[in-house]
C-alpha atoms as a PDB file:
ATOM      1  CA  UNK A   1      -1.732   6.889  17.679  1.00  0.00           C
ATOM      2  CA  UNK A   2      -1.216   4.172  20.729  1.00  0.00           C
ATOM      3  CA  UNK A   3      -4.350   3.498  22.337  1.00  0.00           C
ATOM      4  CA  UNK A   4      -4.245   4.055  25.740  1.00  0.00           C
ATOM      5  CA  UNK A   5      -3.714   0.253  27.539  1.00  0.00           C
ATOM      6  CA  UNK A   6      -6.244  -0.326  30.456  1.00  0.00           C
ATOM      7  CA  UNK A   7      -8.625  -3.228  31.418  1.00  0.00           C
ATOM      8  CA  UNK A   8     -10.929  -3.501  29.260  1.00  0.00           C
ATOM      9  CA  UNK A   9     -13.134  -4.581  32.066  1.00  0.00           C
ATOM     10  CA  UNK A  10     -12.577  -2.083  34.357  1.00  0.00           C
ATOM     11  CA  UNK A  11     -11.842   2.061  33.666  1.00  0.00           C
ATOM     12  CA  UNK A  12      -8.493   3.286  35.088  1.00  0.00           C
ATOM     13  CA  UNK A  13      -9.004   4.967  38.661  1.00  0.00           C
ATOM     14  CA  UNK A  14      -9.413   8.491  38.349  1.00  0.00           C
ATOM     15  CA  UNK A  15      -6.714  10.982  38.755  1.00  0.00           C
ATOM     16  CA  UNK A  16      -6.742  13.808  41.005  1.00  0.00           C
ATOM     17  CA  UNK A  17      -5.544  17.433  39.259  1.00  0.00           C
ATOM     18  CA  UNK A  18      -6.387  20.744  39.015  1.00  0.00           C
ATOM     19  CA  UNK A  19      -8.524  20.716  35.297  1.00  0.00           C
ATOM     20  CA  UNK A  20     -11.493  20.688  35.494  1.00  0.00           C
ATOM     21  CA  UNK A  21     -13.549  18.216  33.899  1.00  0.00           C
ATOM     22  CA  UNK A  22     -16.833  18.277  31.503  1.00  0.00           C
ATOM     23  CA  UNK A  23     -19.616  17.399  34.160  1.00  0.00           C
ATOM     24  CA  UNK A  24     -23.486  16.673  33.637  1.00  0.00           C
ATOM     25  CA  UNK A  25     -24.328  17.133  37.350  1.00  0.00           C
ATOM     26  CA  UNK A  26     -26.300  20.298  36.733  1.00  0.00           C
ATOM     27  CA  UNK A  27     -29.094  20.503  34.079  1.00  0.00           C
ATOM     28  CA  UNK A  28     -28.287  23.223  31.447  1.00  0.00           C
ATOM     29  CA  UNK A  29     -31.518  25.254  30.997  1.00  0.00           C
ATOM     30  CA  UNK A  30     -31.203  25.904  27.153  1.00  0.00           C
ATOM     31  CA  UNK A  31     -32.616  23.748  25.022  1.00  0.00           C
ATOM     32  CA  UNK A  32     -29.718  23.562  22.981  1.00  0.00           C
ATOM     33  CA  UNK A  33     -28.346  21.777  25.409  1.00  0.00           C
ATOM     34  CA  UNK A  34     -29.797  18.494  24.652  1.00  0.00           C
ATOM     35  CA  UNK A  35     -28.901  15.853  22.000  1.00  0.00           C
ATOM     36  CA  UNK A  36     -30.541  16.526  18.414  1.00  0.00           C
ATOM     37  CA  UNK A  37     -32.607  13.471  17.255  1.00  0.00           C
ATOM     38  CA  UNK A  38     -32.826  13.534  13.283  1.00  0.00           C
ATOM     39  CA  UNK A  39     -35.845  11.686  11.709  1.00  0.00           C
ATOM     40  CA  UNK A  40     -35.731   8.008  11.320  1.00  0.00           C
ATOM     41  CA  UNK A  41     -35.600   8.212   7.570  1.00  0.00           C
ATOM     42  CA  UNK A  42     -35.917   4.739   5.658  1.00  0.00           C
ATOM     43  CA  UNK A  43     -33.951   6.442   3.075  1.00  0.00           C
ATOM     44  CA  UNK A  44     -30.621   7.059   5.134  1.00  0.00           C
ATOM     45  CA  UNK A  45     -29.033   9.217   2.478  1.00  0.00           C
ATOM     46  CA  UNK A  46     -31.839  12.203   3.290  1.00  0.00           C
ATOM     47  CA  UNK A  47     -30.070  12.443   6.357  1.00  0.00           C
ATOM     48  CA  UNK A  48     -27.021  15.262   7.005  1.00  0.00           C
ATOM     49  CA  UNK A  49     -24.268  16.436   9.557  1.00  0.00           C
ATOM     50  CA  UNK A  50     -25.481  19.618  10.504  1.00  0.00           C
ATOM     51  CA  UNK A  51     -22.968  22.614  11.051  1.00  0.00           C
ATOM     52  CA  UNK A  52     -20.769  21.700  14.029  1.00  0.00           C
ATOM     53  CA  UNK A  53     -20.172  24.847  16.335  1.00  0.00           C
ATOM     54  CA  UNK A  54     -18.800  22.848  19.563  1.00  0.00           C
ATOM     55  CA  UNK A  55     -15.220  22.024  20.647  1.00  0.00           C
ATOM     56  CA  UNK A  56     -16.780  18.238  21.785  1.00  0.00           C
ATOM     57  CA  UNK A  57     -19.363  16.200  19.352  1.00  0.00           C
ATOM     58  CA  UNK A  58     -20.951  12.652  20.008  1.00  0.00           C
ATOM     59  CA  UNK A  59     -22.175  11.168  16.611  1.00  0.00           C
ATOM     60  CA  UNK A  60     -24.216   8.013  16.942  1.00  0.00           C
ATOM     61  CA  UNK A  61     -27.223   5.991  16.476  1.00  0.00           C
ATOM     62  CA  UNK A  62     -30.868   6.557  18.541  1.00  0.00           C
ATOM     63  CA  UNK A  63     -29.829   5.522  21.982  1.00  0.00           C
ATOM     64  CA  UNK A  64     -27.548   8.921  22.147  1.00  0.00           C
ATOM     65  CA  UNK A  65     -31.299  10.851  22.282  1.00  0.00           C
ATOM     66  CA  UNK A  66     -31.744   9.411  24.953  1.00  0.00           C
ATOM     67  CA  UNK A  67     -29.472  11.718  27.117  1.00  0.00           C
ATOM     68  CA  UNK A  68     -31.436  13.996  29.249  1.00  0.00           C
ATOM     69  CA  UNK A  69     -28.743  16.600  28.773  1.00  0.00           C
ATOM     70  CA  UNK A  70     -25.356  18.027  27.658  1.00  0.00           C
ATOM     71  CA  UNK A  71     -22.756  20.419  28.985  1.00  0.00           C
ATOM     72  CA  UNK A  72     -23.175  23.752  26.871  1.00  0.00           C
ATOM     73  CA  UNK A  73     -19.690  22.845  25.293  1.00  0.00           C
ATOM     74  CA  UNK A  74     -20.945  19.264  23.598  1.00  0.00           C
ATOM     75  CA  UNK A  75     -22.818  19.016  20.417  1.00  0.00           C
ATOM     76  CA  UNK A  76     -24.896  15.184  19.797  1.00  0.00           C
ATOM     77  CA  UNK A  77     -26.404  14.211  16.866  1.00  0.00           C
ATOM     78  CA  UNK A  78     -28.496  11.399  17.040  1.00  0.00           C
ATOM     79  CA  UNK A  79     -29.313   9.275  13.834  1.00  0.00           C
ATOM     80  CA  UNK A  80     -31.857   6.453  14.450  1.00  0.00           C
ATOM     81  CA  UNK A  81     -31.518   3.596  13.569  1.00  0.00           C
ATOM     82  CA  UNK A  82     -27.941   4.068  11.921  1.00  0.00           C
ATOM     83  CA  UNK A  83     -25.224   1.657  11.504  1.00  0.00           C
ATOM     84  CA  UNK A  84     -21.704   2.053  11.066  1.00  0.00           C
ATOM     85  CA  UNK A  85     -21.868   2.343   7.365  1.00  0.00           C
ATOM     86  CA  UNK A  86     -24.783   4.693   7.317  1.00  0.00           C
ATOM     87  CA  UNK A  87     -22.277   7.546   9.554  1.00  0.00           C
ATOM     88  CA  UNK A  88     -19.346   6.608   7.069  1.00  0.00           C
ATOM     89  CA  UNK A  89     -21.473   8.126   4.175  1.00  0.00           C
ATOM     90  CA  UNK A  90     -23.147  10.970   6.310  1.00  0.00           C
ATOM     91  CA  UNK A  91     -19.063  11.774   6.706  1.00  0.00           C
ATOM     92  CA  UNK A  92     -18.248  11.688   3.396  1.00  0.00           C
ATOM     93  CA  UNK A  93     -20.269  14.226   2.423  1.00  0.00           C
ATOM     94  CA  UNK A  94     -18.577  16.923   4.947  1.00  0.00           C
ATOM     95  CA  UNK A  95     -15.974  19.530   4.479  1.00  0.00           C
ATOM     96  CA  UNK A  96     -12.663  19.036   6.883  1.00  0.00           C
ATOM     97  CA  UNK A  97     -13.176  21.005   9.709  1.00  0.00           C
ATOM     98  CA  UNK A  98     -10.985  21.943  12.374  1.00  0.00           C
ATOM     99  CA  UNK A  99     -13.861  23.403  15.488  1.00  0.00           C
ATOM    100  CA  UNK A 100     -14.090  20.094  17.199  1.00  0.00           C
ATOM    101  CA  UNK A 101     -11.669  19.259  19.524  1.00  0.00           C
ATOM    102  CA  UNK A 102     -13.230  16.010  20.433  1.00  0.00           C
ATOM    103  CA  UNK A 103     -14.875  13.787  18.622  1.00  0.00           C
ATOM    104  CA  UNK A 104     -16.951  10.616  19.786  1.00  0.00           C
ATOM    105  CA  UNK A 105     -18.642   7.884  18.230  1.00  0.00           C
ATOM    106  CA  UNK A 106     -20.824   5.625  19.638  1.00  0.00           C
ATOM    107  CA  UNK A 107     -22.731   3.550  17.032  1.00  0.00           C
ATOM    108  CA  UNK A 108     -22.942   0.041  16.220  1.00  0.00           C
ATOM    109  CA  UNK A 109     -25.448  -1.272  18.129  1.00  0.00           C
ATOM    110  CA  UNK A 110     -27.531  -2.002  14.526  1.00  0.00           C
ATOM    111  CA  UNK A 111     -24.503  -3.874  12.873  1.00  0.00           C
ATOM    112  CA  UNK A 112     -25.642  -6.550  15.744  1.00  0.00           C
ATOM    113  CA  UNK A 113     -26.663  -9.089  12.576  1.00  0.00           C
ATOM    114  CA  UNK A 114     -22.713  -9.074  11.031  1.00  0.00           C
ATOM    115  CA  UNK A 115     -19.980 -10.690  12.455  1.00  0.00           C
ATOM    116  CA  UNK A 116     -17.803  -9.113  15.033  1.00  0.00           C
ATOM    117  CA  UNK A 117     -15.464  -9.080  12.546  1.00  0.00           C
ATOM    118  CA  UNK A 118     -17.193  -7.120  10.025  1.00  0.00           C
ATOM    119  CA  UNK A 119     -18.449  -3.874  12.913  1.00  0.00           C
ATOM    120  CA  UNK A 120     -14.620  -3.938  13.371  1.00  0.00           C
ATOM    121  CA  UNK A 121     -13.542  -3.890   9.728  1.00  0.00           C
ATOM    122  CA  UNK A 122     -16.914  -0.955   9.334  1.00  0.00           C
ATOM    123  CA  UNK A 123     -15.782   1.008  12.172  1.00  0.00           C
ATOM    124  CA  UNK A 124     -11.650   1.000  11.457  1.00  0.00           C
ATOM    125  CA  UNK A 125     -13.061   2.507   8.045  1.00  0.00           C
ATOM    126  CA  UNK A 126     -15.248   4.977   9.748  1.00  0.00           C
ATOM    127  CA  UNK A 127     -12.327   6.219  11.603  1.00  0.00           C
ATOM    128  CA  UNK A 128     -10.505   6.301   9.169  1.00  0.00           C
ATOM    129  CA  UNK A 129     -12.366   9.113   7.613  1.00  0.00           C
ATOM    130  CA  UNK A 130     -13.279  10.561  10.260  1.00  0.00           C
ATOM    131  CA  UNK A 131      -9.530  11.440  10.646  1.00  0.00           C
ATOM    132  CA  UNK A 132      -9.461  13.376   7.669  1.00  0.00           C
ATOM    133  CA  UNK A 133     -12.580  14.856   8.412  1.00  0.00           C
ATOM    134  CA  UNK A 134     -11.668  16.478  11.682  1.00  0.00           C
ATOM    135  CA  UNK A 135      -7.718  16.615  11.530  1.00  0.00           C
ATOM    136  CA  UNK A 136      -7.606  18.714  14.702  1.00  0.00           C
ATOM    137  CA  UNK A 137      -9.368  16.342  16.883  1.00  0.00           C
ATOM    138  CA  UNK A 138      -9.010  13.673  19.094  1.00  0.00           C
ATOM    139  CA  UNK A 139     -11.224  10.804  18.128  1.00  0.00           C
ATOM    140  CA  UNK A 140     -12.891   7.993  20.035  1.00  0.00           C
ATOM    141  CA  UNK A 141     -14.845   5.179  19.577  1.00  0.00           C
ATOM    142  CA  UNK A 142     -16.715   3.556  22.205  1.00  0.00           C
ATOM    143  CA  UNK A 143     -16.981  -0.287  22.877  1.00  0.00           C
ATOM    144  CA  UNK A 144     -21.145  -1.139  22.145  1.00  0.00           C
ATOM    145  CA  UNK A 145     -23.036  -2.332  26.242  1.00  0.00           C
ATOM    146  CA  UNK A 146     -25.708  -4.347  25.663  1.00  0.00           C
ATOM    147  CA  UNK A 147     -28.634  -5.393  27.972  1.00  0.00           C
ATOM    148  CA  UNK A 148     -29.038  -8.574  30.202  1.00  0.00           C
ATOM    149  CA  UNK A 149     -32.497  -8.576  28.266  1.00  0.00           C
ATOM    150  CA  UNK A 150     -30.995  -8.615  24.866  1.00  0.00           C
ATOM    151  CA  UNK A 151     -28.528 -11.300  25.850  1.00  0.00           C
ATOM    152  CA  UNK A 152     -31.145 -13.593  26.782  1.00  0.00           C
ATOM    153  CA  UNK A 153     -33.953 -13.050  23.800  1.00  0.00           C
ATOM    154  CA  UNK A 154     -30.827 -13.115  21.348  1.00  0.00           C
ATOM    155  CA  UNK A 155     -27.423 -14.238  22.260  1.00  0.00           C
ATOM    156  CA  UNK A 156     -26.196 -14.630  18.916  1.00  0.00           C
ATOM    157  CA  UNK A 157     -26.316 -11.240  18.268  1.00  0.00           C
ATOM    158  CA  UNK A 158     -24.590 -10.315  21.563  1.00  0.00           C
ATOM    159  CA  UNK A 159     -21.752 -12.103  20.633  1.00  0.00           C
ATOM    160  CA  UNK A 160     -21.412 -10.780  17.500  1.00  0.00           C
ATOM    161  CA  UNK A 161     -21.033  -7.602  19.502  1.00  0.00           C
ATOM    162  CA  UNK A 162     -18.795  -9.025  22.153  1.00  0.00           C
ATOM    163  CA  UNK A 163     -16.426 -10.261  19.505  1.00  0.00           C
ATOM    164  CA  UNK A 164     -16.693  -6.222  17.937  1.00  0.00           C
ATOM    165  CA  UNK A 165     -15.745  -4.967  21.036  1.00  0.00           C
ATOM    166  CA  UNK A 166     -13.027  -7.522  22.080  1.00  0.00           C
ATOM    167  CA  UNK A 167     -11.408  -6.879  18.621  1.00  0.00           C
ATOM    168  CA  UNK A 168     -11.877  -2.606  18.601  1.00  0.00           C
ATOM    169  CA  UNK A 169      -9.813  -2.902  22.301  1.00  0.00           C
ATOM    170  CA  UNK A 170      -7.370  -4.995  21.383  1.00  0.00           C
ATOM    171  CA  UNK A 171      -7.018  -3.955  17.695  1.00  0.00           C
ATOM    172  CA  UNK A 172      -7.630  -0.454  18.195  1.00  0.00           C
ATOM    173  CA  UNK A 173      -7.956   2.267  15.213  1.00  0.00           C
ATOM    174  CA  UNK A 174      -4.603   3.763  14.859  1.00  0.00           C
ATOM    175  CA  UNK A 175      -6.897   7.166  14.677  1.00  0.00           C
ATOM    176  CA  UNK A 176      -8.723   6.685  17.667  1.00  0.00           C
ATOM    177  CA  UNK A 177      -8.749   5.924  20.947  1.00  0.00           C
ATOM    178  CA  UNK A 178     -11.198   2.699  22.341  1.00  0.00           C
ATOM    179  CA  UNK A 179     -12.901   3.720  25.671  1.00  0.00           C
ATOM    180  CA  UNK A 180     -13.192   0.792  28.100  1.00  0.00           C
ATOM    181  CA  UNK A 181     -16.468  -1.204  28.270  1.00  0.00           C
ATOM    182  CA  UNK A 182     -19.253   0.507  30.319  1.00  0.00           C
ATOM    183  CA  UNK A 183     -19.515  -2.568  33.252  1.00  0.00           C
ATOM    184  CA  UNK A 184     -22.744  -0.327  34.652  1.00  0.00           C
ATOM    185  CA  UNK A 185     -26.326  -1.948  34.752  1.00  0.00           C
ATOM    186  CA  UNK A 186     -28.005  -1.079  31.208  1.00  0.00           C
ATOM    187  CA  UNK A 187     -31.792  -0.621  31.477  1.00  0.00           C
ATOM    188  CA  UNK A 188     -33.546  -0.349  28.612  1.00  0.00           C
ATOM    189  CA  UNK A 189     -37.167  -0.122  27.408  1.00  0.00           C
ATOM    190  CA  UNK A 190     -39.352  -3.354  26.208  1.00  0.00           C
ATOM    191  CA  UNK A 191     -37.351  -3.646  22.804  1.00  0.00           C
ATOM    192  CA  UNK A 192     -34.326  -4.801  24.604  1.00  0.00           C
ATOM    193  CA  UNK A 193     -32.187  -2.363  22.848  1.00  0.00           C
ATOM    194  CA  UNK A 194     -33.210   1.298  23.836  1.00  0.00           C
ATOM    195  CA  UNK A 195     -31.538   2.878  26.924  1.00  0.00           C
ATOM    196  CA  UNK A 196     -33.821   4.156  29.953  1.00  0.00           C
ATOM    197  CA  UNK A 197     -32.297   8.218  30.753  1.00  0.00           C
ATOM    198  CA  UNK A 198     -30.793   7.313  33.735  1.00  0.00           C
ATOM    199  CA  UNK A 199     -28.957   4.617  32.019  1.00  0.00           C
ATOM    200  CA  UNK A 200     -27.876   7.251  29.265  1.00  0.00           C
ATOM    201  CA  UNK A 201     -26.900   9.521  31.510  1.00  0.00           C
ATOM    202  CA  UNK A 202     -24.647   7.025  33.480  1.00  0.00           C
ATOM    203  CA  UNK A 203     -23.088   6.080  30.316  1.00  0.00           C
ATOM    204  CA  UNK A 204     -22.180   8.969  29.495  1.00  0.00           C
ATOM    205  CA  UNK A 205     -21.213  10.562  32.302  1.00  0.00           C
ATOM    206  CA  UNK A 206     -18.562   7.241  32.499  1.00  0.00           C
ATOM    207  CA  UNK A 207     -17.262   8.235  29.043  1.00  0.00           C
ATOM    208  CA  UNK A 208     -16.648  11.835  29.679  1.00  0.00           C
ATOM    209  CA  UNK A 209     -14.645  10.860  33.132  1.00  0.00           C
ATOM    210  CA  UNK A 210     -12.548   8.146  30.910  1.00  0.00           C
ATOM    211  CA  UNK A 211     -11.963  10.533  28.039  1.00  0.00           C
ATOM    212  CA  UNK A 212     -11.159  13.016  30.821  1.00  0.00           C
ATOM    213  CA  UNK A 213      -8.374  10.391  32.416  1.00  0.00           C
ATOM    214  CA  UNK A 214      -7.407  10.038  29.054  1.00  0.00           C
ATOM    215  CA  UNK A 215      -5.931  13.940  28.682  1.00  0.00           C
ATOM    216  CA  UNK A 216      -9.608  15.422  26.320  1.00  0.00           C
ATOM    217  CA  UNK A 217     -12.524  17.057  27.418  1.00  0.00           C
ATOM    218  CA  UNK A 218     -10.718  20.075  29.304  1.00  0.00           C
ATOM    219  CA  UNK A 219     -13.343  22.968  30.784  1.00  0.00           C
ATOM    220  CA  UNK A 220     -11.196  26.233  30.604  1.00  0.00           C
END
C-alpha cells in the first residue's frame, strides 16, 4: 500500500464533495456511543478484544476514553495503560474478521522509555497482524502528540517519540496508512500525559477529517 504523501506538519486542505463525512458535532444520546474503557489490569493478558459490530474501530491505550463521544457507526476500545506490544498480543488472540471497514490505532504513548526506533519496529509488527486480522479493512496508525508539559518535565522521552513518529511517516507500514501529526494545542491533566475532553475530541475530530481526505470513513 503507498502511504498517502503530505506534510507531515501540516494535514492536506480539505476537499469539497458530495460524501458525507463521519462528524462528532452532535452528541449521540446512547450510551453505546462512547468509547469502552477496559480495566487497568497489571496482568495485561486478562484483557480481550471484545466482539466488533462497527464498520469503523479505534484500538488504543487510555487517552482514547477520554473522548466524550462517538458517531453511532465507530466502535473504541480503550486499554489503559497499553503499549504497542500489549495490542499485538490482544490481536493475536482474534479470529479474522471482515465487519470493520476501518481500522485505527492510536497507541504508543507508553513505549515513551524505548527508542524511536524500537515503537517503529513494535508498531510495523502490530500492523502487520493487524492486516491479517481484518483483511477487509483499511488500516491506520496515528503519529503519538505529546504535551508542552511532558516536553519540559521529560524531554528524553519526547524524543524518543519524535524520532517514532518521524520514522512511522517517512517509513510507513506497507499495511497502513500514517495520519499526519495533530499540530493542535494538547491539554492534558497534572500527569503530563492524559488528554483534557476537549483536547480528545479535537484530536479526533482531526483524524476522522484526514482519514476522510484520505478516501475512508464514508456515512451512506
Amino acid at each position: 500500500m503507498t502511504t498517502p504523501r503530505s506534510n507531515p506538519e501540516t494535514p492536506k486542505p480539505q476537499r469539497t464533495n458530495t460524501r458525507r463525512r463521519l462528524s462528532l458535532t452532535t452528541s449521540p444520546s446512547s450510551p453505546a456511543c462512547k468509547p469502552r474503557r477496559h480495566n487497568n489490569e497489571k496482568d495485561k493478558s486478562k484483557w480481550s478484544i471484545p466482539t466488533l459490530t462497527k464498520p469503523t474501530v479505534i484500538i488504543g491505550s487510555s487517552n482514547i476514553s477520554n473522548i466524550p463521544f462517538l458517531h453511532p457507526d465507530t466502535q473504541a476500545e480503550s486499554y489503559p495503560g497499553a503499549r504497542i506490544q500489549h495490542i499485538n498480543t490482544l490481536l493475536s488472540k482474534i479470529t479474522p474478521t471482515t465487519i470493520p471497514k476501518n481500522v485505527l490505532f492510536h497507541v504508543g504513548l507508553n513505549n515513551k522509555q524505548e527508542s524511536g526506533e524500537s515503537i517503529h519496529r513494535r508498531m510495523l509488527e502490530l500492523l502487520k497482524l493487524a492486516k491479517s486480522k481484518f483483511p477487509s479493512a483499511t488500516l491506520y496508525a496515528t503519529q503519538i502528540p505529546s504535551s508542552k508539559e511532558l516536553q519540559l518535565a521529560e524531554p528524553h522521552l519526547v524524543n524518543n517519540l519524535q524520532k517514532f513518529n518521524s520514522l512511522l511517516y517517512h517509513k510507513p507500514s506497507t499495511n497502513a496508512h500514517t495520519i499526519p501529526r495533530f499540530n493542535g494545542v494538547v491539554n492534558v491533566i497534572s500527569d503530563n500525559i492524559h488528554w483534557m475532553s476537549p483536547t480528545a475530541k479535537n484530536l479526533l475530530n482531526f483524524l476522522f477529517s484526514t482519514i476522510f481526505d484520505m478516501g475512508g470513513l464514508i456515512q451512506n
